[in-house]
Protein backbone atom coordinates (compact mmCIF):
# COMPACT_ATOMS: atom_id res chain seq x y z
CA UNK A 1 253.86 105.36 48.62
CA UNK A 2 256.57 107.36 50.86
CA UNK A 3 260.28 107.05 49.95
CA UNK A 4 262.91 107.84 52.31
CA UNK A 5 265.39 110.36 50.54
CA UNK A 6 268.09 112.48 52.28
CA UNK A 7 267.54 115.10 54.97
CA UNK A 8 267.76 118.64 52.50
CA UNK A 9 265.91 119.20 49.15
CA UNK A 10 269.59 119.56 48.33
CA UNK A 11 270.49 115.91 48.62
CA UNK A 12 268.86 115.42 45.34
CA UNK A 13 270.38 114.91 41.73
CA UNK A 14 269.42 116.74 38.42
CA UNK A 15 268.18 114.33 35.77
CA UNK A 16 268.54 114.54 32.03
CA UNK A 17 265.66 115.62 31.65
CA UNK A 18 265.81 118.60 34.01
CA UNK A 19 263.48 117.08 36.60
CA UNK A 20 264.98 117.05 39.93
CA UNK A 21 264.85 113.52 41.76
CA UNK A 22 265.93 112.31 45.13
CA UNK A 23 268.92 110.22 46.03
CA UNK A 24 267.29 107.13 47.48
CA UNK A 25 269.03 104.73 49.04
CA UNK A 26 268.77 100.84 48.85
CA UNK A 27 271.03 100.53 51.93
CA UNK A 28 268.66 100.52 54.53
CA UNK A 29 271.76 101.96 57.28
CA UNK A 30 271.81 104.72 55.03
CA UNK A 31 268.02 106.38 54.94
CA UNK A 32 268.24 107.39 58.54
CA UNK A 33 267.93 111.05 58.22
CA UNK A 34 270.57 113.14 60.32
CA UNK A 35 270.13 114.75 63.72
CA UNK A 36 270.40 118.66 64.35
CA UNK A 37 272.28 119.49 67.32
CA UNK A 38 269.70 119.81 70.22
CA UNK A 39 266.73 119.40 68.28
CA UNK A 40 264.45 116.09 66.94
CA UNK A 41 265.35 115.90 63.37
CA UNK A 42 262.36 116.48 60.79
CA UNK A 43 262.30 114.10 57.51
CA UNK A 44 262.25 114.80 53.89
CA UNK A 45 260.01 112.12 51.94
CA UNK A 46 258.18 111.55 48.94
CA UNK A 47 254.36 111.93 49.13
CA UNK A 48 252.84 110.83 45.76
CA UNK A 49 255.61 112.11 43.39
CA UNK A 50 255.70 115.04 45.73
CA UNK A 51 258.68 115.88 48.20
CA UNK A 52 257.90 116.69 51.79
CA UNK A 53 259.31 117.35 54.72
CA UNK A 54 257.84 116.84 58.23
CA UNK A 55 258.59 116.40 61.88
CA UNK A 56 258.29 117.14 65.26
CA UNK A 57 261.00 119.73 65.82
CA UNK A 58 258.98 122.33 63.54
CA UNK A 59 255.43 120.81 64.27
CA UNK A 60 254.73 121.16 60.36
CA UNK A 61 254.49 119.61 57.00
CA UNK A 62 256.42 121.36 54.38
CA UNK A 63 255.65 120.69 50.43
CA UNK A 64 258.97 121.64 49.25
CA UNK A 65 258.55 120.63 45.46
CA UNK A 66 255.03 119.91 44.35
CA UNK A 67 254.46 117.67 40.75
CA UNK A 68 251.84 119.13 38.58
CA UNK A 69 250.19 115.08 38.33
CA UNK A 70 249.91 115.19 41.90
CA UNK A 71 247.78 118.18 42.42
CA UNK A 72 245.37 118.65 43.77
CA UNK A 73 244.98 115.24 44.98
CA UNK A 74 247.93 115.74 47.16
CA UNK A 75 246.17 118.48 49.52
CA UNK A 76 243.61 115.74 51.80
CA UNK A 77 247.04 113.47 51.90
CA UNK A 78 248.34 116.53 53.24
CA UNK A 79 245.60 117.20 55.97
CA UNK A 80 246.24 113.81 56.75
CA UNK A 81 249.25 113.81 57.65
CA UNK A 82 249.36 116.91 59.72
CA UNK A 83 246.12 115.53 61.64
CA UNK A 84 247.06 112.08 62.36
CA UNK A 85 251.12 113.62 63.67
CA UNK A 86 249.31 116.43 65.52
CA UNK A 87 251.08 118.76 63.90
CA UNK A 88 250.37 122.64 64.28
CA UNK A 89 250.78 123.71 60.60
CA UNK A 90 251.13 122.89 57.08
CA UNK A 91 253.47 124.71 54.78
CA UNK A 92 253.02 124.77 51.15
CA UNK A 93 255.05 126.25 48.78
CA UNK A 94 253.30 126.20 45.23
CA UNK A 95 253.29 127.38 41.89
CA UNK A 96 250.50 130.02 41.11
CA UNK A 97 248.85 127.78 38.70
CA UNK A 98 247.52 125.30 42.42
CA UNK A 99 246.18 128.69 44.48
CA UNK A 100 242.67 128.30 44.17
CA UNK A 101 242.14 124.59 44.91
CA UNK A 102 244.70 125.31 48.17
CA UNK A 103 242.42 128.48 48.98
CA UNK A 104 239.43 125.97 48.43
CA UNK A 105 240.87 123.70 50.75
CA UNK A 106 241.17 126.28 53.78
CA UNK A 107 244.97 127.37 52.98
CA UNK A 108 246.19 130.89 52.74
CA UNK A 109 248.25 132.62 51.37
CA UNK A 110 251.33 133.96 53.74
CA UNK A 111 254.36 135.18 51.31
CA UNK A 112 255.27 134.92 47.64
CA UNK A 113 258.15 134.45 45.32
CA UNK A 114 257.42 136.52 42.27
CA UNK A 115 259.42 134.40 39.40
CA UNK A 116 260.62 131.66 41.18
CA UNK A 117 260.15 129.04 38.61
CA UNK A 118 262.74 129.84 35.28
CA UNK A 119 262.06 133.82 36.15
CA UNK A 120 258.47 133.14 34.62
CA UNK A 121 256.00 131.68 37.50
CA UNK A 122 255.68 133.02 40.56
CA UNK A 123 255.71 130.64 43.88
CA UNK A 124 253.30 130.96 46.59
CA UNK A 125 254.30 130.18 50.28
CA UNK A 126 250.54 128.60 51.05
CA UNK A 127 249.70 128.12 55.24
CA UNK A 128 247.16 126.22 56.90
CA UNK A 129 246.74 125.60 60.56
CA UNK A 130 245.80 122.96 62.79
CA UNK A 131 245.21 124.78 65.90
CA UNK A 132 244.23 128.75 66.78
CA UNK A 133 247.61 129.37 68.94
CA UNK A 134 249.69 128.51 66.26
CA UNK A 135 247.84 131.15 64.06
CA UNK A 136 248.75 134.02 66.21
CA UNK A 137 251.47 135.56 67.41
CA UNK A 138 249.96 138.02 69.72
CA UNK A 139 250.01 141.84 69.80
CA UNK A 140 253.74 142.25 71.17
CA UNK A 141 255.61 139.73 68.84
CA UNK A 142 253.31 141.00 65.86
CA UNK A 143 254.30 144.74 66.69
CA UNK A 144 258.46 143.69 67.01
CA UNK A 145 257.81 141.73 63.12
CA UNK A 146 256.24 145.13 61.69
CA UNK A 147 258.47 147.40 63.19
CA UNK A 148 261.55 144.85 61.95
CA UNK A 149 260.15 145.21 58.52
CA UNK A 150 259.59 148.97 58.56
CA UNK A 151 262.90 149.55 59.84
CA UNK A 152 264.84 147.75 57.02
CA UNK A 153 262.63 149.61 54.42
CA UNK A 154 263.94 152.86 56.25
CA UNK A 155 267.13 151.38 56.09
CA UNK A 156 267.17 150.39 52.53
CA UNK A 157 269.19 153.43 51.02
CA UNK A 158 272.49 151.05 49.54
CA UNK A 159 275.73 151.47 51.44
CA UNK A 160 279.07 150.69 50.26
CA UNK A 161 280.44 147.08 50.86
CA UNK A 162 284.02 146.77 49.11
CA UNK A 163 286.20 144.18 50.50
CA UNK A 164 288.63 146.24 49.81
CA UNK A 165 287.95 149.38 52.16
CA UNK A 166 290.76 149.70 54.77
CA UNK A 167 288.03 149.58 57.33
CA UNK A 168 287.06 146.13 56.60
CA UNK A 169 289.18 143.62 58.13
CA UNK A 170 287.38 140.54 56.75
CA UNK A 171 288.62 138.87 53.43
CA UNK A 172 285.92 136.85 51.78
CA UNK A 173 285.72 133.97 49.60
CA UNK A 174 283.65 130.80 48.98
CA UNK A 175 283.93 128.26 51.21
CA UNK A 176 285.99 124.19 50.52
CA UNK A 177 285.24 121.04 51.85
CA UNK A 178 288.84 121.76 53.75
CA UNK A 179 286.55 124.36 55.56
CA UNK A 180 283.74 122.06 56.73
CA UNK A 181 284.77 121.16 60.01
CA UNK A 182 285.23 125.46 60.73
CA UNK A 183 281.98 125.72 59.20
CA UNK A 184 279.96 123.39 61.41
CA UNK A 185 281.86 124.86 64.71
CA UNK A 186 280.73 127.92 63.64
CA UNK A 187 277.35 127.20 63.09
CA UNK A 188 277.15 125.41 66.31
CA UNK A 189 278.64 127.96 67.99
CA UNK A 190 275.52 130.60 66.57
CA UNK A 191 272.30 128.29 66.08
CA UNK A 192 270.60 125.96 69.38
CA UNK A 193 268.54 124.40 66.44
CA UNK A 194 268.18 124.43 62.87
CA UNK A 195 265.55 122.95 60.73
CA UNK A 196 268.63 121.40 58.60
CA UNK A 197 271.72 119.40 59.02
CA UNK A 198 274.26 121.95 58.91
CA UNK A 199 275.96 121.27 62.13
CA UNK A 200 276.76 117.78 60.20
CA UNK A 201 280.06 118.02 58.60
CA UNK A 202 279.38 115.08 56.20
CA UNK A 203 276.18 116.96 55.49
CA UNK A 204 278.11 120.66 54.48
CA UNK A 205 280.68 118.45 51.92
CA UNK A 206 278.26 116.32 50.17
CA UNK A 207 276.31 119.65 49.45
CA UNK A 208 279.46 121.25 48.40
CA UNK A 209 280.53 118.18 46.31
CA UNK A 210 277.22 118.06 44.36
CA UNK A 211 277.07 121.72 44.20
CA UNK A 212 273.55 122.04 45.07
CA UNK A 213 274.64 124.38 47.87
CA UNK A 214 277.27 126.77 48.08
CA UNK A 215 278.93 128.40 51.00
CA UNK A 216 280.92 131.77 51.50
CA UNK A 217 282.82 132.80 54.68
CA UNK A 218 284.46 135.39 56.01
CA UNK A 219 288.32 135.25 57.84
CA UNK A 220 290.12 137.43 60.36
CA UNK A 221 293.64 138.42 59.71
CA UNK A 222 294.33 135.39 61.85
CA UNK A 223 292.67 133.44 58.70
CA UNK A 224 289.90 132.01 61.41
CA UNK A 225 286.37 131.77 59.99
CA UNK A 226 284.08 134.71 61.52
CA UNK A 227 280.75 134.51 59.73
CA UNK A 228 279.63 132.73 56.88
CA UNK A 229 276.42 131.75 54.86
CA UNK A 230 275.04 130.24 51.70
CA UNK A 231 273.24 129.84 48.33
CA UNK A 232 270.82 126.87 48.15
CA UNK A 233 270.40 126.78 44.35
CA UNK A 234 267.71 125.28 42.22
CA UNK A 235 269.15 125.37 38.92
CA UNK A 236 266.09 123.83 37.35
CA UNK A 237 264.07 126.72 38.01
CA UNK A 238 266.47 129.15 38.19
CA UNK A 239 266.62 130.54 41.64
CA UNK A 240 268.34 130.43 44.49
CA UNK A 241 267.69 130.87 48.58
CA UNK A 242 270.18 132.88 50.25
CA UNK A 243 270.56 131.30 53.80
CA UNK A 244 272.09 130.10 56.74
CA UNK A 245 273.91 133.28 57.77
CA UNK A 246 276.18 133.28 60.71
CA UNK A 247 278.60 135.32 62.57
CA UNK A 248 280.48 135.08 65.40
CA UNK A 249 279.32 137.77 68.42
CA UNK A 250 282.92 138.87 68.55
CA UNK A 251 282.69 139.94 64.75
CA UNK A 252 279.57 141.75 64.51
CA UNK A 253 279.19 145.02 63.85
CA UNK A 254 281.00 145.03 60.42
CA UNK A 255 278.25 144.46 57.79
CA UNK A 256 279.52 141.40 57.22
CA UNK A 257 276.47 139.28 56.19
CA UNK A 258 276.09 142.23 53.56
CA UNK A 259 279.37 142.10 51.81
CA UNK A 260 278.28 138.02 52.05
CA UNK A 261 275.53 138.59 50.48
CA UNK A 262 276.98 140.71 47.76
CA UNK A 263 279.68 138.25 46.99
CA UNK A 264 276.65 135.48 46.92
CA UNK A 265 274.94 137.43 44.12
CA UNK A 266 277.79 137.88 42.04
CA UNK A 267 278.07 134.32 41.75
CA UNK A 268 274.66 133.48 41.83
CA UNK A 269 274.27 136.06 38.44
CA UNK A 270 277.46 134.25 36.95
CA UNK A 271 275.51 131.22 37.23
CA UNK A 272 272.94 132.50 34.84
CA UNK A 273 269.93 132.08 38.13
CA UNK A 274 266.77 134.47 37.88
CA UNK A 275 265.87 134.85 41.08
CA UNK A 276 267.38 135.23 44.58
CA UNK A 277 264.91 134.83 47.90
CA UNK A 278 265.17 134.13 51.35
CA UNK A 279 263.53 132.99 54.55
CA UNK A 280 264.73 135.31 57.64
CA UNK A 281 264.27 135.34 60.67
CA UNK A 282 261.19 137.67 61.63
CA UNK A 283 262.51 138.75 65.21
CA UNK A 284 266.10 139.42 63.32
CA UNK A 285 266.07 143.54 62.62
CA UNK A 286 269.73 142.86 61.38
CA UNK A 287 268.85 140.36 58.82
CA UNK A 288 265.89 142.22 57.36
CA UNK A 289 267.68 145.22 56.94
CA UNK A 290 270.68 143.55 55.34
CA UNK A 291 268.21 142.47 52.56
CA UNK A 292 266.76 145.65 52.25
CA UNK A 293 269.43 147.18 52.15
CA UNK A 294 270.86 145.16 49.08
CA UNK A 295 267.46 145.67 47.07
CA UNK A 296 265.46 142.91 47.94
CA UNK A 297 261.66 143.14 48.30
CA UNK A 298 259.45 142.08 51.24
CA UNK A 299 256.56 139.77 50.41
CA UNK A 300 255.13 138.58 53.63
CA UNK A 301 255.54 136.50 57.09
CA UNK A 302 255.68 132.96 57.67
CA UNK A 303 253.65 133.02 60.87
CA UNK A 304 255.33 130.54 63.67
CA UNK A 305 256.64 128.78 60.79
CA UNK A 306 260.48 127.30 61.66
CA UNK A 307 262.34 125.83 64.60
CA UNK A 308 265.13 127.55 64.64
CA UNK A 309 268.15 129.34 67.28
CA UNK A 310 266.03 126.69 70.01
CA UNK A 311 262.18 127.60 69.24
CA UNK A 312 259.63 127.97 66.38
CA UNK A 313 259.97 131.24 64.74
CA UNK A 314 257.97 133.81 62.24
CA UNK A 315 259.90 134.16 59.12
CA UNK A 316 259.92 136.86 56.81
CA UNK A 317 260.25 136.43 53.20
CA UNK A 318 262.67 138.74 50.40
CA UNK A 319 263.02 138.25 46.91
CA UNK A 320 265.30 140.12 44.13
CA UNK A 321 265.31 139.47 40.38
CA UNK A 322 268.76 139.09 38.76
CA UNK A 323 267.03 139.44 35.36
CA UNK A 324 265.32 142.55 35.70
């Protein structure tokens, strides 16, 4: 049985019992999953007990949270699904424990996660495709993604990023629902497409009001938002993904997503979370380095894996332990 739930994992509520379930509603006006500016919008589900999401814009299904009664029934359902809606790839992120029977099953593994669940199991960012050109990236674009990673590991020496140096003209601080509408013009302003609703300003509040996401910005003197980003926590297992960076062209060159990122992991450590990842853009030197650069650790590419800034995209994956 599929269940309509709400466009991000984060639309979801924290149980009791510390299982995460989704919001499902029984008004029927209310399960139609928000559009992304200039892109189809994908849909999260429940497969099995399993969540999902899937949809033309990014030509993949994505197990986002896979339940241990489900596996490893849950990989032909899988096959199905990306067969019969022609998609071009599934994406499975797992706990270690399900490798072999996804390996068995023609999957591979692309990235990992070392820790992800409670700072204990690791999570494995599993691939299988449905068609050769969606394997490969060619020569060229494989050459830019290598020399993007070897570049930020050049880069990784740590620089200094106080708020307070005079030559910083930013002041930082996390982000209110009295921000939203900035927030969404700015992310308009920066992404063609995103895989997620944050161009929806209803979208960016109910996150912030559940606090399953968290948002940090940066202001000019004029007090206008200039860059921003966020921490999509799972505080059932402890981690969190760093994401959905932005600045403004006019702002650049200022390290900004760096002293973001800073001020993200001082928070994200307050919260007593394990383990900090992300998913960046492959073709992004700037990004890569900025995670490098704060002690993060590369584990891999997401080949043609997101549709993202108006096309589908390699991702590259970083992870840091808070708890080490």
């Amino acid at each position: 049985m599929v269940l309509h739930v709400s466009l991000r994992a984060s639309y979801l509520t924290e149980q009791d019992n510390g299982h995460i379930s989704p919001v499902i509603s029984n008004d029927h006006n209310q399960q139609t999953p928000m559009r992304t500016v200039n892109s189809p919008f994908d849909t999260i589900e429940k497969l099995q007990n399993s969540l999902i999401q899937h949809g033309p814009s990014s030509s993949r299904v994505y197990l986002m949270k896979l339940r241990r009664e489900d596996h490893p029934a849950i990989i032909p359902a899988l096959l199905e699904m990306a067969r019969s809606n022609h998609y071009g790839k599934i994406f499975a992120k797992v706990p270690a424990w399900a490798e072999a029977e996804f390996l068995s099953a023609g999957f591979h593994r692309e990235a990992a996660v070392p820790g992800y669940f409670n700072g204990e199991t690791d999570a494995l960012f599993m691939a299988h495709f449905l068609s050769e050109e969606r394997a490969s990236v060619g020569i060229e674009m494989q050459d830019v993604i290598e020399g993007n990673v070897d570049l930020a590991r050049e880069k990784s020496s740590p620089i200094e990023t106080s708020a307070e140096a005079a030559d910083f003209p930013f002041a930082l601080r996390r982000l209110t629902p009295d921000d939203a509408h900035a927030l969404t013009g700015l992310y308009g302003m920066v992404f063609e497409s995103y895989p997620f609703p944050i161009f929806e300003r209803e979208y960016i509040i109910h996150t912030m009001e559940i606090d399953s996401i968290a948002y940090y910005g940066a202001f000019n003197t004029a007090g206008k938002l200039v860059a921003a980003s966020s921490a999509e926590m799972d505080k059932a297992s402890l981690n969190a993904e760093m994401t959905d960076f932005a600045t403004r062209p006019d702002a650049r060159g200022h390290n900004i997503a760096l002293h973001l990122l800073r001020l993200m992991e001082t928070d994200m450590k307050e919260r007593g979370l394990k383990v900090l990842f992300t998913i960046a853009r492959a073709l992004s030197a700037g990004m890569n380095v900025t995670f490098a650069r704060d002690g993060y650790t590369f584990t891999g590419t997401l080949i043609n894996n997101t549709n993202i800034a108006g096309s589908i995209e390699s991702m590259n994956v970083w992870y840091k332990r808070l708890d080490a």
